[in-house]
PDB file of N, CA and C in Angstrom:
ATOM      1  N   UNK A   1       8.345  17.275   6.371  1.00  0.00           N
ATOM      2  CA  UNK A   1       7.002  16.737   6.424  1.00  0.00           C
ATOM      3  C   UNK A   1       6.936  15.486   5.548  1.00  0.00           C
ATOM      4  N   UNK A   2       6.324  14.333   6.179  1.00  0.00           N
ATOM      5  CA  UNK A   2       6.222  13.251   5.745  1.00  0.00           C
ATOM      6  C   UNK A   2       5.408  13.514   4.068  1.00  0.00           C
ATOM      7  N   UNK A   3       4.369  13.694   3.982  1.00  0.00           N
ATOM      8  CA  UNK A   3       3.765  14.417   2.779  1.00  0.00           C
ATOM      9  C   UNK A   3       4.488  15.387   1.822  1.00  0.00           C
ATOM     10  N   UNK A   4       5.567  15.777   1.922  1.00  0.00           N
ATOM     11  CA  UNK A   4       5.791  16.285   1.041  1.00  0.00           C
ATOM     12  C   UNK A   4       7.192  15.395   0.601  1.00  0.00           C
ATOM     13  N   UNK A   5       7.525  14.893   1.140  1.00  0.00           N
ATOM     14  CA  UNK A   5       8.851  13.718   1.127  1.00  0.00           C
ATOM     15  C   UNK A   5       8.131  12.448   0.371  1.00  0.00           C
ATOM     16  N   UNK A   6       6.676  12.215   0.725  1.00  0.00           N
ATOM     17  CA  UNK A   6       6.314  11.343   0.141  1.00  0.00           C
ATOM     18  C   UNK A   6       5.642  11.594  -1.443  1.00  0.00           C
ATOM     19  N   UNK A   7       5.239  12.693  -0.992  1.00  0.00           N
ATOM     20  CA  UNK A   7       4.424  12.530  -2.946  1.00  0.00           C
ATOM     21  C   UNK A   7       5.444  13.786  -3.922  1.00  0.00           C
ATOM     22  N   UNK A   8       5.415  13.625  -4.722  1.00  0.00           N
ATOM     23  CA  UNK A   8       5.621  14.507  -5.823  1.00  0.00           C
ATOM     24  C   UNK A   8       4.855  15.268  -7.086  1.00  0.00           C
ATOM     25  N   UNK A   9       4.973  15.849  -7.673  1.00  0.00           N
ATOM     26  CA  UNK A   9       4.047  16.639  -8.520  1.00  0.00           C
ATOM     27  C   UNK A   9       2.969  15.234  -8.944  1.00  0.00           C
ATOM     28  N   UNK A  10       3.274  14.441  -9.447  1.00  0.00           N
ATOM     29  CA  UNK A  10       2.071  13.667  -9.366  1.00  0.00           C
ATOM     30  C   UNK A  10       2.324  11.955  -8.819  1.00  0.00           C
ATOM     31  N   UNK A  11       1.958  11.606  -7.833  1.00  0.00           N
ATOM     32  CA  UNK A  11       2.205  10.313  -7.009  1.00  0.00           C
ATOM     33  C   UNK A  11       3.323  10.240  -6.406  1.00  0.00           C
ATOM     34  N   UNK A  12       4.184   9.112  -5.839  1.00  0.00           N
ATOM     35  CA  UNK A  12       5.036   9.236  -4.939  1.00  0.00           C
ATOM     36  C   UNK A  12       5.804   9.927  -6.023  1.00  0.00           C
ATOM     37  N   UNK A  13       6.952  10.462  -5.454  1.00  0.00           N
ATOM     38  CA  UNK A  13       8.019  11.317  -5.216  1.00  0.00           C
ATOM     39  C   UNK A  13       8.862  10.980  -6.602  1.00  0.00           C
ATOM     40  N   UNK A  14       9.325  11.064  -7.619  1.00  0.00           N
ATOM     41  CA  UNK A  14       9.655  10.499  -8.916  1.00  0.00           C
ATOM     42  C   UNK A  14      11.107  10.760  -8.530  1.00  0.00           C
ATOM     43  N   UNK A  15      11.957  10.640  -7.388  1.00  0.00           N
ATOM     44  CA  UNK A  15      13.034  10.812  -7.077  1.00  0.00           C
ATOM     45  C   UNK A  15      13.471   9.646  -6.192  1.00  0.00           C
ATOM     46  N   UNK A  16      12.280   9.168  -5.709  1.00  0.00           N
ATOM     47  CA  UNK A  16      12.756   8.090  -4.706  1.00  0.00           C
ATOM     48  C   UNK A  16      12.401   6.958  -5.794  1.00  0.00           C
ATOM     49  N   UNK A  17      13.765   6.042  -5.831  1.00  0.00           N
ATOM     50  CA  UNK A  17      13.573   4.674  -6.560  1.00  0.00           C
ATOM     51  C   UNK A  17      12.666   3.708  -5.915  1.00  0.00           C
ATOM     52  N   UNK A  18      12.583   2.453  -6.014  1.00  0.00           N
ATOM     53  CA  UNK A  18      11.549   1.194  -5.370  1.00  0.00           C
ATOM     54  C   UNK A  18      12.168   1.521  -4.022  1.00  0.00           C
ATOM     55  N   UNK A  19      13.372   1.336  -3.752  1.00  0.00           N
ATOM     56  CA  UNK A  19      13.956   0.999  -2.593  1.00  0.00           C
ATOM     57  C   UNK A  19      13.332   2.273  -1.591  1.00  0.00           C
ATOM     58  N   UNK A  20      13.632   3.414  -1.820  1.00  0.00           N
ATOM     59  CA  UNK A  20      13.436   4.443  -0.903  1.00  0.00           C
ATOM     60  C   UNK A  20      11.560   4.478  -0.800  1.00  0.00           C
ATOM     61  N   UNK A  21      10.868   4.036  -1.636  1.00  0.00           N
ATOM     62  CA  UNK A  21       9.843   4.183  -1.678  1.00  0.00           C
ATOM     63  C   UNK A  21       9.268   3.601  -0.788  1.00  0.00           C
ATOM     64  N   UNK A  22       9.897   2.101  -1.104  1.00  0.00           N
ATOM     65  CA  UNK A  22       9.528   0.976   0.610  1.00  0.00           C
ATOM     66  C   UNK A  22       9.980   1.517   1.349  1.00  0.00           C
ATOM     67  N   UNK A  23      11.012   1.699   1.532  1.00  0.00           N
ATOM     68  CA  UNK A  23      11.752   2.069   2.727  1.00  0.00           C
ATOM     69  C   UNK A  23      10.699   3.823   3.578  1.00  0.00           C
ATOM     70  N   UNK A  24      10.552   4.475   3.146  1.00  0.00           N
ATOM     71  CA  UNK A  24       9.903   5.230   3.211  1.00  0.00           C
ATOM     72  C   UNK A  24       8.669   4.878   3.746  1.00  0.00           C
ATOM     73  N   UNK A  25       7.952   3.870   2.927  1.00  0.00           N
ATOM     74  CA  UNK A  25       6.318   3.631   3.191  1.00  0.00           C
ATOM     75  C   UNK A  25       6.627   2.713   4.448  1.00  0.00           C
ATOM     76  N   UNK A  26       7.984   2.125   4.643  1.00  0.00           N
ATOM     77  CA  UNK A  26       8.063   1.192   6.075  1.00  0.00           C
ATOM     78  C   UNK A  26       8.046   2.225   6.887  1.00  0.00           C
ATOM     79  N   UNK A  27       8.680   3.376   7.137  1.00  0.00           N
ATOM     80  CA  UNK A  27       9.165   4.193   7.873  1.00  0.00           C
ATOM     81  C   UNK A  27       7.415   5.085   8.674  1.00  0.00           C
ATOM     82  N   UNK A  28       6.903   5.213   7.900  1.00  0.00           N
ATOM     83  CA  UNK A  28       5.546   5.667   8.243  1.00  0.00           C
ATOM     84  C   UNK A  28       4.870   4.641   9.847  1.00  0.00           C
ATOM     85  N   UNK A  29       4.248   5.156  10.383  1.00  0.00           N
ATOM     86  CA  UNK A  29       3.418   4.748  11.381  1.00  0.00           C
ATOM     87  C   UNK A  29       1.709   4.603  11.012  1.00  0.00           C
ATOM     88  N   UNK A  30       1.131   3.744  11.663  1.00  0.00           N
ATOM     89  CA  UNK A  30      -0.399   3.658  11.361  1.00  0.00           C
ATOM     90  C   UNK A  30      -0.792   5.611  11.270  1.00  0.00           C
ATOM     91  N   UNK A  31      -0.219   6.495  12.424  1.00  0.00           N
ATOM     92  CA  UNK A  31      -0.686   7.657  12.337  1.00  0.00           C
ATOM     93  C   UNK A  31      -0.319   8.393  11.643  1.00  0.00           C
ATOM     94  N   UNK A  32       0.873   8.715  10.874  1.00  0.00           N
ATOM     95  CA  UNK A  32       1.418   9.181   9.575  1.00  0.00           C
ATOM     96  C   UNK A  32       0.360   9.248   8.612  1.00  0.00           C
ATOM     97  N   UNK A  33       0.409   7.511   8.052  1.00  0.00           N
ATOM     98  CA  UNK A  33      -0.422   7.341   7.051  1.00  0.00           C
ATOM     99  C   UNK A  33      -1.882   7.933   6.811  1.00  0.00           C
ATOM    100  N   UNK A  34      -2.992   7.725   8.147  1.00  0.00           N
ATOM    101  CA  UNK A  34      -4.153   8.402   7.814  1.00  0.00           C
ATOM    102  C   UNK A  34      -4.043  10.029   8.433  1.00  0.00           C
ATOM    103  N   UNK A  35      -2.859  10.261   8.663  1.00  0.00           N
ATOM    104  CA  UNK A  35      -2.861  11.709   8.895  1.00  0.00           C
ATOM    105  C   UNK A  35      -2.148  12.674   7.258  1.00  0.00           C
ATOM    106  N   UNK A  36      -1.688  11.353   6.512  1.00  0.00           N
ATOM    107  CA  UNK A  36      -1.327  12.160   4.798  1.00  0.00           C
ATOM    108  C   UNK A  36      -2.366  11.658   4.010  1.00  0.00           C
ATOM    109  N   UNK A  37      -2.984  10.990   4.495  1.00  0.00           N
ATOM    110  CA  UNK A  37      -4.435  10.554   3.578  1.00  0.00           C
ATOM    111  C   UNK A  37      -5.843  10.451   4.161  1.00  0.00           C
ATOM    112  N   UNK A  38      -5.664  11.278   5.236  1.00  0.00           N
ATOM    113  CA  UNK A  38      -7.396  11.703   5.923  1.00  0.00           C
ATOM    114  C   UNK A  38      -8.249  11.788   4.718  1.00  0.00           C
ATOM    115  N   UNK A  39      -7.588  13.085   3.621  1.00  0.00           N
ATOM    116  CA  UNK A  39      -9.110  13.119   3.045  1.00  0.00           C
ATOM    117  C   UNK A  39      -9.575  12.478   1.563  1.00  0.00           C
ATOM    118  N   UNK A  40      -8.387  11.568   1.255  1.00  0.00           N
ATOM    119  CA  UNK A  40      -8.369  10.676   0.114  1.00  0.00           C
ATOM    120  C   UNK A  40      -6.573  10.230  -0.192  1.00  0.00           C
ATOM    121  N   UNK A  41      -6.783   9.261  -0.540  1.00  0.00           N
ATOM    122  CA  UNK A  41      -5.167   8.445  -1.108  1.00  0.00           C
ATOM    123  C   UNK A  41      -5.753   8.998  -3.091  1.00  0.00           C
ATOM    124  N   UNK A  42      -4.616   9.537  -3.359  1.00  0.00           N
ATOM    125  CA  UNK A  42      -4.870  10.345  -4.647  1.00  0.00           C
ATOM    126  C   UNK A  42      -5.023   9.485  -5.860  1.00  0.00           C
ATOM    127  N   UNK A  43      -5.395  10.053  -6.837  1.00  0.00           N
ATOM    128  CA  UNK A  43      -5.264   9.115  -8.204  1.00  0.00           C
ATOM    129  C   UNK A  43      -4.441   8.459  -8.191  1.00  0.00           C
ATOM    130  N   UNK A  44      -4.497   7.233  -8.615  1.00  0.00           N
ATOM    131  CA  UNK A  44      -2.813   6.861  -9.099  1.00  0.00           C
ATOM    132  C   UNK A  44      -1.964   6.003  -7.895  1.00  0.00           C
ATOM    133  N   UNK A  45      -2.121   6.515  -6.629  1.00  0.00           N
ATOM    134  CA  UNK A  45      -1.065   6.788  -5.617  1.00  0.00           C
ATOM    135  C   UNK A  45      -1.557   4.917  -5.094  1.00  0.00           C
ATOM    136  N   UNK A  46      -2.180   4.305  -5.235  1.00  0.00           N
ATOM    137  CA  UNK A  46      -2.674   3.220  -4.057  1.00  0.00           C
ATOM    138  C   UNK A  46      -1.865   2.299  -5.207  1.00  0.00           C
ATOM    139  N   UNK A  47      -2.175   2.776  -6.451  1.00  0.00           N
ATOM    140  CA  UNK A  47      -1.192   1.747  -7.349  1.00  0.00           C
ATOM    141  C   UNK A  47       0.331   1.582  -6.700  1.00  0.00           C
ATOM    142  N   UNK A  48       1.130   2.700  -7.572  1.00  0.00           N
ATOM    143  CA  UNK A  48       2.048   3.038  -6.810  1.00  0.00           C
ATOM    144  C   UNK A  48       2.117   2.696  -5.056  1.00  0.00           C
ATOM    145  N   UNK A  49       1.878   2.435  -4.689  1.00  0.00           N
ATOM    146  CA  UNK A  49       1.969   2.015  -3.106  1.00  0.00           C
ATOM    147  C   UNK A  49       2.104   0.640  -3.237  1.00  0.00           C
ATOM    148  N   UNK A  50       0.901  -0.440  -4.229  1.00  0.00           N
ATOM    149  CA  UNK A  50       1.048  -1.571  -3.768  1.00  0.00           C
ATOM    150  C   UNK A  50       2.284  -1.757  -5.087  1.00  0.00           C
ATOM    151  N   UNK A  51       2.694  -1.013  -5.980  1.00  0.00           N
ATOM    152  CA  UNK A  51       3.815  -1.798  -7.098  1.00  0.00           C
ATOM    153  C   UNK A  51       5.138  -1.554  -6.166  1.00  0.00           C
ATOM    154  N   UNK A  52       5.109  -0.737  -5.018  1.00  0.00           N
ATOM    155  CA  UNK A  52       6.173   0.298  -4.326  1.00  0.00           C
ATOM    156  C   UNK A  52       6.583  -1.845  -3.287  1.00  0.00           C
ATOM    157  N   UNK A  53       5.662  -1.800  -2.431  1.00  0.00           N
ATOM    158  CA  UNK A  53       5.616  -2.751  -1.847  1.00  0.00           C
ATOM    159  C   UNK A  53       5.554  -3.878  -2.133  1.00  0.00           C
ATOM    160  N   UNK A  54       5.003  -4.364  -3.516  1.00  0.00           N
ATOM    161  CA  UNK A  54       5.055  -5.771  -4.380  1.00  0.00           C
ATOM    162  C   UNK A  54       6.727  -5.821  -4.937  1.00  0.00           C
ATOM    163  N   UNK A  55       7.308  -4.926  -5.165  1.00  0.00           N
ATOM    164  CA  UNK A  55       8.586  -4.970  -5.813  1.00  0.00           C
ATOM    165  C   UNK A  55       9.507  -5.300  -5.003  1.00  0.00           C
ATOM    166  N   UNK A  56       9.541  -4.648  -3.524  1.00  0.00           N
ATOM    167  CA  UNK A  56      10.296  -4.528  -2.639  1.00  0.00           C
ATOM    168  C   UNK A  56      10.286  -5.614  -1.687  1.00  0.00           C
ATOM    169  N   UNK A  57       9.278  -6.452  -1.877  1.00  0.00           N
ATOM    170  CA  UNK A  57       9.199  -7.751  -1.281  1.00  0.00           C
ATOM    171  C   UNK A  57      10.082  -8.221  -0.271  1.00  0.00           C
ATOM    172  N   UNK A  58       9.603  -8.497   0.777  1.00  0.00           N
ATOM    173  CA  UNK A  58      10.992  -9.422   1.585  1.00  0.00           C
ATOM    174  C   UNK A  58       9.635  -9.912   2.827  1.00  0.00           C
ATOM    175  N   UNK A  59      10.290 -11.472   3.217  1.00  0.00           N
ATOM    176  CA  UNK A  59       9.233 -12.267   4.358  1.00  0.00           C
ATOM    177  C   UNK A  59       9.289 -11.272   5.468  1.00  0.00           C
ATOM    178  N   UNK A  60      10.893 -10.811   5.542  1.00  0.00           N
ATOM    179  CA  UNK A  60      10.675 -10.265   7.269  1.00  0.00           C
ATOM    180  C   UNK A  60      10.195  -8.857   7.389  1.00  0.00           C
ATOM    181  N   UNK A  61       9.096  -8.104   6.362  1.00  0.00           N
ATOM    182  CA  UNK A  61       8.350  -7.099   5.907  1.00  0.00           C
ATOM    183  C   UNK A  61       6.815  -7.655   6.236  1.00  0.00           C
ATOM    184  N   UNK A  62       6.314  -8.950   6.186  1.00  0.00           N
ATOM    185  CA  UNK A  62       5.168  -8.920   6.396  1.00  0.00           C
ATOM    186  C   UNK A  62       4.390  -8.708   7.227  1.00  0.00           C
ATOM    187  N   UNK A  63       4.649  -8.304   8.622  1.00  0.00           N
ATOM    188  CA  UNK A  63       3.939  -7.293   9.541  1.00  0.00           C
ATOM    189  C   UNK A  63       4.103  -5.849   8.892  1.00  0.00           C
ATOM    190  N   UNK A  64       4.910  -5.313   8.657  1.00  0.00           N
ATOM    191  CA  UNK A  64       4.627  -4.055   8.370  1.00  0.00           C
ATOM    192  C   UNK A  64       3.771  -4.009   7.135  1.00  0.00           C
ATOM    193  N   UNK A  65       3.879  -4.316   6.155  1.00  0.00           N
ATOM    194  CA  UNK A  65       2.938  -4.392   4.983  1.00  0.00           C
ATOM    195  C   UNK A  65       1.423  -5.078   5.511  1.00  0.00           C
ATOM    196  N   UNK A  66       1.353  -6.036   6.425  1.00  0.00           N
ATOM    197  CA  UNK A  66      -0.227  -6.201   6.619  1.00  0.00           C
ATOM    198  C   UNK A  66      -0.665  -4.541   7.065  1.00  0.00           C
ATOM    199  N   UNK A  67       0.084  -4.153   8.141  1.00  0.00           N
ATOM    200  CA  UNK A  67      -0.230  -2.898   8.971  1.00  0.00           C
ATOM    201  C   UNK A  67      -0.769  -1.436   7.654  1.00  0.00           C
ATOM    202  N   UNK A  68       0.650  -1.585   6.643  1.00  0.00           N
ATOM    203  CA  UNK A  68      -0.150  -0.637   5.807  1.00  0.00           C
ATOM    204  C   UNK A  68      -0.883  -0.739   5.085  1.00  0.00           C
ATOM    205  N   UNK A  69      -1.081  -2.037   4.300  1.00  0.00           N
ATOM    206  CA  UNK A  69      -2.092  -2.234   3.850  1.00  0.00           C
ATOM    207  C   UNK A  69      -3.839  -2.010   4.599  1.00  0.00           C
ATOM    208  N   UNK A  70      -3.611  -2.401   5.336  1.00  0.00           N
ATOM    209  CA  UNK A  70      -4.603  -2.651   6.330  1.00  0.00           C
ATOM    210  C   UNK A  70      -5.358  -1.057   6.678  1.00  0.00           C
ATOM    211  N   UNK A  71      -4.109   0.056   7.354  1.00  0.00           N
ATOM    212  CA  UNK A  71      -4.716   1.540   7.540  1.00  0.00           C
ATOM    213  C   UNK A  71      -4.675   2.188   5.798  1.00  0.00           C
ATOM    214  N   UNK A  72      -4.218   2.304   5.044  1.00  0.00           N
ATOM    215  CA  UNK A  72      -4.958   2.440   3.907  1.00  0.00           C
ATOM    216  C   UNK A  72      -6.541   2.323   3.733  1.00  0.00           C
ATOM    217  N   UNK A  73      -6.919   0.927   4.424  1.00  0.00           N
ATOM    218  CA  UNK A  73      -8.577   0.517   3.625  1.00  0.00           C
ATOM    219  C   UNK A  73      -9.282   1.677   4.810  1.00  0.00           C
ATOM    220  N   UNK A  74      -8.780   2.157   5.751  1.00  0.00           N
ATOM    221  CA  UNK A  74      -8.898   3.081   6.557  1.00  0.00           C
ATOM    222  C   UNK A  74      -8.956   4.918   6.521  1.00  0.00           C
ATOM    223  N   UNK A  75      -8.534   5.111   5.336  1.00  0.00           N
ATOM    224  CA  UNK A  75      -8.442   6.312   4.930  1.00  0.00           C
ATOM    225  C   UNK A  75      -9.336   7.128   3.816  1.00  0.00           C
ATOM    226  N   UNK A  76      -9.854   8.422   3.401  1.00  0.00           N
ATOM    227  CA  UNK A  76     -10.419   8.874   2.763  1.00  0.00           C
ATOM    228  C   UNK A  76     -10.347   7.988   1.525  1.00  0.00           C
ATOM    229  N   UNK A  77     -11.642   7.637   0.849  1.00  0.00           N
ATOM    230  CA  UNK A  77     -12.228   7.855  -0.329  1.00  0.00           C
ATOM    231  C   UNK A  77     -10.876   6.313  -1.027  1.00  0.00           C
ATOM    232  N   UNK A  78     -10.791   4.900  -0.361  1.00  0.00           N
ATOM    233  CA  UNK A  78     -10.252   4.327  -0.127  1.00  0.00           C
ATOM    234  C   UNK A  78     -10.925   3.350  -1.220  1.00  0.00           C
ATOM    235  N   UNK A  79     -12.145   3.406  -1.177  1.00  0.00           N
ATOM    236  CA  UNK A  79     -13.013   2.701  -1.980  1.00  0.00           C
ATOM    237  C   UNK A  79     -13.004   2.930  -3.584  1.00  0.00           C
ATOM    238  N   UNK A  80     -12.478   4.462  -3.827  1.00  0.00           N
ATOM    239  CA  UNK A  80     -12.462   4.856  -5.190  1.00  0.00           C
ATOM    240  C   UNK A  80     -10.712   4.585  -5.161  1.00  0.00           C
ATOM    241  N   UNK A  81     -10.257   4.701  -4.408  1.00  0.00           N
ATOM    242  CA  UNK A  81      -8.795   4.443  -5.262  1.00  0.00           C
ATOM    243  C   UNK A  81      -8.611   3.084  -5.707  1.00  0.00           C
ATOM    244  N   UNK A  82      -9.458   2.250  -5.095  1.00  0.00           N
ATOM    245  CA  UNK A  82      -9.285   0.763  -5.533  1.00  0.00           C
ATOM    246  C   UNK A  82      -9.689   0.855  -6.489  1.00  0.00           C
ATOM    247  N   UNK A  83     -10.991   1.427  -7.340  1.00  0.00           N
ATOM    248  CA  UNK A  83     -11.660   1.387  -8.260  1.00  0.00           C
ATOM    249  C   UNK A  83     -10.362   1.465  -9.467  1.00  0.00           C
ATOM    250  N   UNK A  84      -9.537   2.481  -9.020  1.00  0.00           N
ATOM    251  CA  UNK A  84      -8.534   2.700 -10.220  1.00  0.00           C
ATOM    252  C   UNK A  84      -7.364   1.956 -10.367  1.00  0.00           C
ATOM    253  N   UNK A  85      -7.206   0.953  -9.849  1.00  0.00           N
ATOM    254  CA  UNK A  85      -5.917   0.288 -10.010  1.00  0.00           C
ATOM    255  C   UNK A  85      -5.884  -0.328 -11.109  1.00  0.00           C
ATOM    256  N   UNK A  86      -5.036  -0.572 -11.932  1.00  0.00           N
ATOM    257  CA  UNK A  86      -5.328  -1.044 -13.095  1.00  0.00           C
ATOM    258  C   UNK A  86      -4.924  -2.502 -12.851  1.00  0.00           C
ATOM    259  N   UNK A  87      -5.170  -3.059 -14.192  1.00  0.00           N
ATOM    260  CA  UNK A  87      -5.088  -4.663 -14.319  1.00  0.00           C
ATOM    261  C   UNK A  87      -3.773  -5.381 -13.390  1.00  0.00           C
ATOM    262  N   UNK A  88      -2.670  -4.477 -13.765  1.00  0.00           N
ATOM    263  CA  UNK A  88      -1.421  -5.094 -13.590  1.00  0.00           C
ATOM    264  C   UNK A  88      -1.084  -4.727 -11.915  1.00  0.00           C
ATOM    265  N   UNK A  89      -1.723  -3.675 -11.449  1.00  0.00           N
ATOM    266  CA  UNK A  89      -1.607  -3.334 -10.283  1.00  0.00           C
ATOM    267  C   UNK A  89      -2.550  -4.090  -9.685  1.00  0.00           C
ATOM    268  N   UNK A  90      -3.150  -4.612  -9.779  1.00  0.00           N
ATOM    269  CA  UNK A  90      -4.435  -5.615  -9.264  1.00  0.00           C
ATOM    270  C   UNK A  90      -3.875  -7.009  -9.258  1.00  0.00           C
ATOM    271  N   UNK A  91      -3.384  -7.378 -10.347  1.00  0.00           N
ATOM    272  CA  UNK A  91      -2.481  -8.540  -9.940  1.00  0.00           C
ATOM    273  C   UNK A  91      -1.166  -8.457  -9.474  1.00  0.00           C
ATOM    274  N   UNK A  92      -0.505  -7.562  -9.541  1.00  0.00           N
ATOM    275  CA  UNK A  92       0.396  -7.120  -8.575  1.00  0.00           C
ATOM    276  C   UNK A  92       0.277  -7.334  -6.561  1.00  0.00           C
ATOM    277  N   UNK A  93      -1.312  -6.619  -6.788  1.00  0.00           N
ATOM    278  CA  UNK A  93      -1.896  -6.849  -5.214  1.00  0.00           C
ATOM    279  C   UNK A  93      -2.231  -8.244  -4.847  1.00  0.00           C
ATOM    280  N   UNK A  94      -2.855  -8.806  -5.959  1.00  0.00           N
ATOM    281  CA  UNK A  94      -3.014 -10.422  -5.805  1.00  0.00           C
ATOM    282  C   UNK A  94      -1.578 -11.024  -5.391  1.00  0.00           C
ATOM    283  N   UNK A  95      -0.559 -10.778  -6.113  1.00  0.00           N
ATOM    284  CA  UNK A  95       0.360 -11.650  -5.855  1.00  0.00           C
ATOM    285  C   UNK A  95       1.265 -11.380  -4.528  1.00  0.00           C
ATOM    286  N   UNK A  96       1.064 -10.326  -4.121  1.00  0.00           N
ATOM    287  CA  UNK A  96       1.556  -9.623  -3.023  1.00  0.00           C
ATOM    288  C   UNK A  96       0.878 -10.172  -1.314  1.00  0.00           C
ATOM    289  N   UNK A  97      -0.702 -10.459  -1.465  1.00  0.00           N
ATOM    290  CA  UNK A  97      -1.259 -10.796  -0.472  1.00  0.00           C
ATOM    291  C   UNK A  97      -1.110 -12.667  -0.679  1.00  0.00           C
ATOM    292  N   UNK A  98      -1.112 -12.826  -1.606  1.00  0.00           N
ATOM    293  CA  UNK A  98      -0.670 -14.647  -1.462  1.00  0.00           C
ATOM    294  C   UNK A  98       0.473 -14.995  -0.971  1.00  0.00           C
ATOM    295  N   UNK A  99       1.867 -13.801  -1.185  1.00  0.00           N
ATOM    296  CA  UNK A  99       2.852 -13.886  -0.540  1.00  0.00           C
ATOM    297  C   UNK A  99       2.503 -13.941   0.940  1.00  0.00           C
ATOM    298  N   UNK A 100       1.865 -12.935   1.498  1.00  0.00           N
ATOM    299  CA  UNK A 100       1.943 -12.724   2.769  1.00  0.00           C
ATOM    300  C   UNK A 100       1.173 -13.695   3.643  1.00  0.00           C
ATOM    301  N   UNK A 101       0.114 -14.359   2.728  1.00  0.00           N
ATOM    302  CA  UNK A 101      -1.110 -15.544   3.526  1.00  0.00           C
ATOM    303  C   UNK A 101      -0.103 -16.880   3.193  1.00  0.00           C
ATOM    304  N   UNK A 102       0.956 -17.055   2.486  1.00  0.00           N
ATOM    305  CA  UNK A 102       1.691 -18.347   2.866  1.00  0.00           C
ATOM    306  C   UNK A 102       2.385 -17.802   4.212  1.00  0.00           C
ATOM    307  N   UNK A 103       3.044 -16.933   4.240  1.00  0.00           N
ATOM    308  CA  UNK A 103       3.750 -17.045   5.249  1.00  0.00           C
ATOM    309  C   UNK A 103       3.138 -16.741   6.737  1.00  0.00           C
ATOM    310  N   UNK A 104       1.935 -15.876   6.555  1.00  0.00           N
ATOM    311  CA  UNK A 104       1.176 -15.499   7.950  1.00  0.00           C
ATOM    312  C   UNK A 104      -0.479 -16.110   7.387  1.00  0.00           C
ATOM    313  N   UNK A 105      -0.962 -16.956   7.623  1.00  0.00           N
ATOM    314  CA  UNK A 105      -2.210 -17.031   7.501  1.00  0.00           C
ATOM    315  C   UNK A 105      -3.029 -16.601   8.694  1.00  0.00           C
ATOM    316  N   UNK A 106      -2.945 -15.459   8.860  1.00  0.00           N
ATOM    317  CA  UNK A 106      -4.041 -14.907  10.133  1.00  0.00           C
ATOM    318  C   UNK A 106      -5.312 -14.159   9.487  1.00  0.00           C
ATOM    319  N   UNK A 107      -6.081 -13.519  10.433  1.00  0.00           N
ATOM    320  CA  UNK A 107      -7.582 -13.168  10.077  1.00  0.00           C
ATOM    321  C   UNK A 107      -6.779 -12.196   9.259  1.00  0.00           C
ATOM    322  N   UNK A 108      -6.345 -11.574   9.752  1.00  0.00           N
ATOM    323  CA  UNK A 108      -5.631 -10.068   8.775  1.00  0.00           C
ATOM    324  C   UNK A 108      -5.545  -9.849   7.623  1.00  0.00           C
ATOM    325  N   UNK A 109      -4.671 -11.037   7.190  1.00  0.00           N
ATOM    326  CA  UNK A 109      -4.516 -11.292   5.480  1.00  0.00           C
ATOM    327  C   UNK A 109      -5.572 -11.586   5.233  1.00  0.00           C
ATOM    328  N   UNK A 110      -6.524 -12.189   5.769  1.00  0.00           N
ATOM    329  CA  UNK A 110      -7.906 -12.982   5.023  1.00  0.00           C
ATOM    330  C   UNK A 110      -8.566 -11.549   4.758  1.00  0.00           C
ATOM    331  N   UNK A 111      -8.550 -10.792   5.976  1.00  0.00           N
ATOM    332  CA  UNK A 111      -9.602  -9.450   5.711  1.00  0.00           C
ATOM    333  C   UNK A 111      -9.030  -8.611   4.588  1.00  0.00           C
ATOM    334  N   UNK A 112      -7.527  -8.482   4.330  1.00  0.00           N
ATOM    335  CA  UNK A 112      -6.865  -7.509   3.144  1.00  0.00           C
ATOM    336  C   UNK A 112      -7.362  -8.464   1.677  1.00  0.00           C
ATOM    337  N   UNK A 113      -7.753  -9.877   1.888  1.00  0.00           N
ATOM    338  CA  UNK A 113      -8.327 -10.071   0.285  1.00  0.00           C
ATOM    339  C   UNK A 113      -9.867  -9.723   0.715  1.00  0.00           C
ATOM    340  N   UNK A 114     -10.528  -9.609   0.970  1.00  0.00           N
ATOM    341  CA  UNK A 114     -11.936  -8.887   1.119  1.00  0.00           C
ATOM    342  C   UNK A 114     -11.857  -7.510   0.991  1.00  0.00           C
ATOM    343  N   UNK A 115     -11.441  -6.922   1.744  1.00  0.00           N
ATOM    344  CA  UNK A 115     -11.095  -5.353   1.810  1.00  0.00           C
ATOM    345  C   UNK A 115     -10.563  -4.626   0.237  1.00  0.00           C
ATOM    346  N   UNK A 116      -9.485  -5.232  -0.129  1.00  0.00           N
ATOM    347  CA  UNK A 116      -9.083  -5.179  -1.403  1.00  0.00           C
ATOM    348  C   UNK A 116      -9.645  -5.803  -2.666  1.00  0.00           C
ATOM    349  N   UNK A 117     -10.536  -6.484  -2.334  1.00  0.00           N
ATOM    350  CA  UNK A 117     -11.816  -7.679  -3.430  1.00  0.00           C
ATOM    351  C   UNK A 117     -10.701  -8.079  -4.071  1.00  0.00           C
ATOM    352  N   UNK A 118     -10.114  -8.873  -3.777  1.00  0.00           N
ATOM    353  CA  UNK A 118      -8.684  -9.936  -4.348  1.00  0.00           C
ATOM    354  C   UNK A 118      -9.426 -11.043  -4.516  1.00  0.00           C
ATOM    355  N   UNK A 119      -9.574 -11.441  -5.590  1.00  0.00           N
ATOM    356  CA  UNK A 119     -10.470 -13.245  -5.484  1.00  0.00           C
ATOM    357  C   UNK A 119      -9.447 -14.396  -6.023  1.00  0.00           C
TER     358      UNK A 119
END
């Protein structure tokens, strides 16, 4: 089960390094994702997701990262996990979506800095 491969006693999986973590969060489908986070993305976990995907960086990733980013703002209680990201994970997300709007400037990225209140 995708959910239990993905999280661990508390946030992703403390076994999977950066690499498996992307690799992992690539591996997911739009229906995966809001089917392990229907009823909230957990404390902690949206950090971890965007430090998982800010680290792991690569251009020929930026469709898949708009895609998860994107069904994330789509899932339970999506609004409070943003609330908790901390400073460094917030500019982490900043620097992550400027990556992706040089290389794709479509509506998409424009809506993930709104969606995410990235200013």
């Amino acid at each position: 089960d995708y959910l239990l491969e993905f999280l661990g006693s508390s946030g992703i999986n403390a076994e999977y390094g950066g690499p498996q973590k992307f690799d992992l969060l690539l591996s997911l489908s739009e229906t995966d994702i809001r089917r392990i986070f229907h009823a909230e993305i957990g404390l902690g976990l949206l950090g971890e997701i965007v430090d998982a995907l800010h680290s792991n960086w690569a251009e020929e990733h930026v469709t898949s990262v708009l895609n998860i980013l994107t069904t994330l703002t789509k899932c339970g209680r999506f609004d409070l996990s943003l609330r908790f990201l901390s400073g460094e994970e917030k500019t982490k997300l900043k620097s992550l979506l400027d990556k992706m709007y040089a290389l794709s400037e479509t509506d998409g990225v424009s809506e993930l800095f709104k969606m995410y209140e990235v200013v």
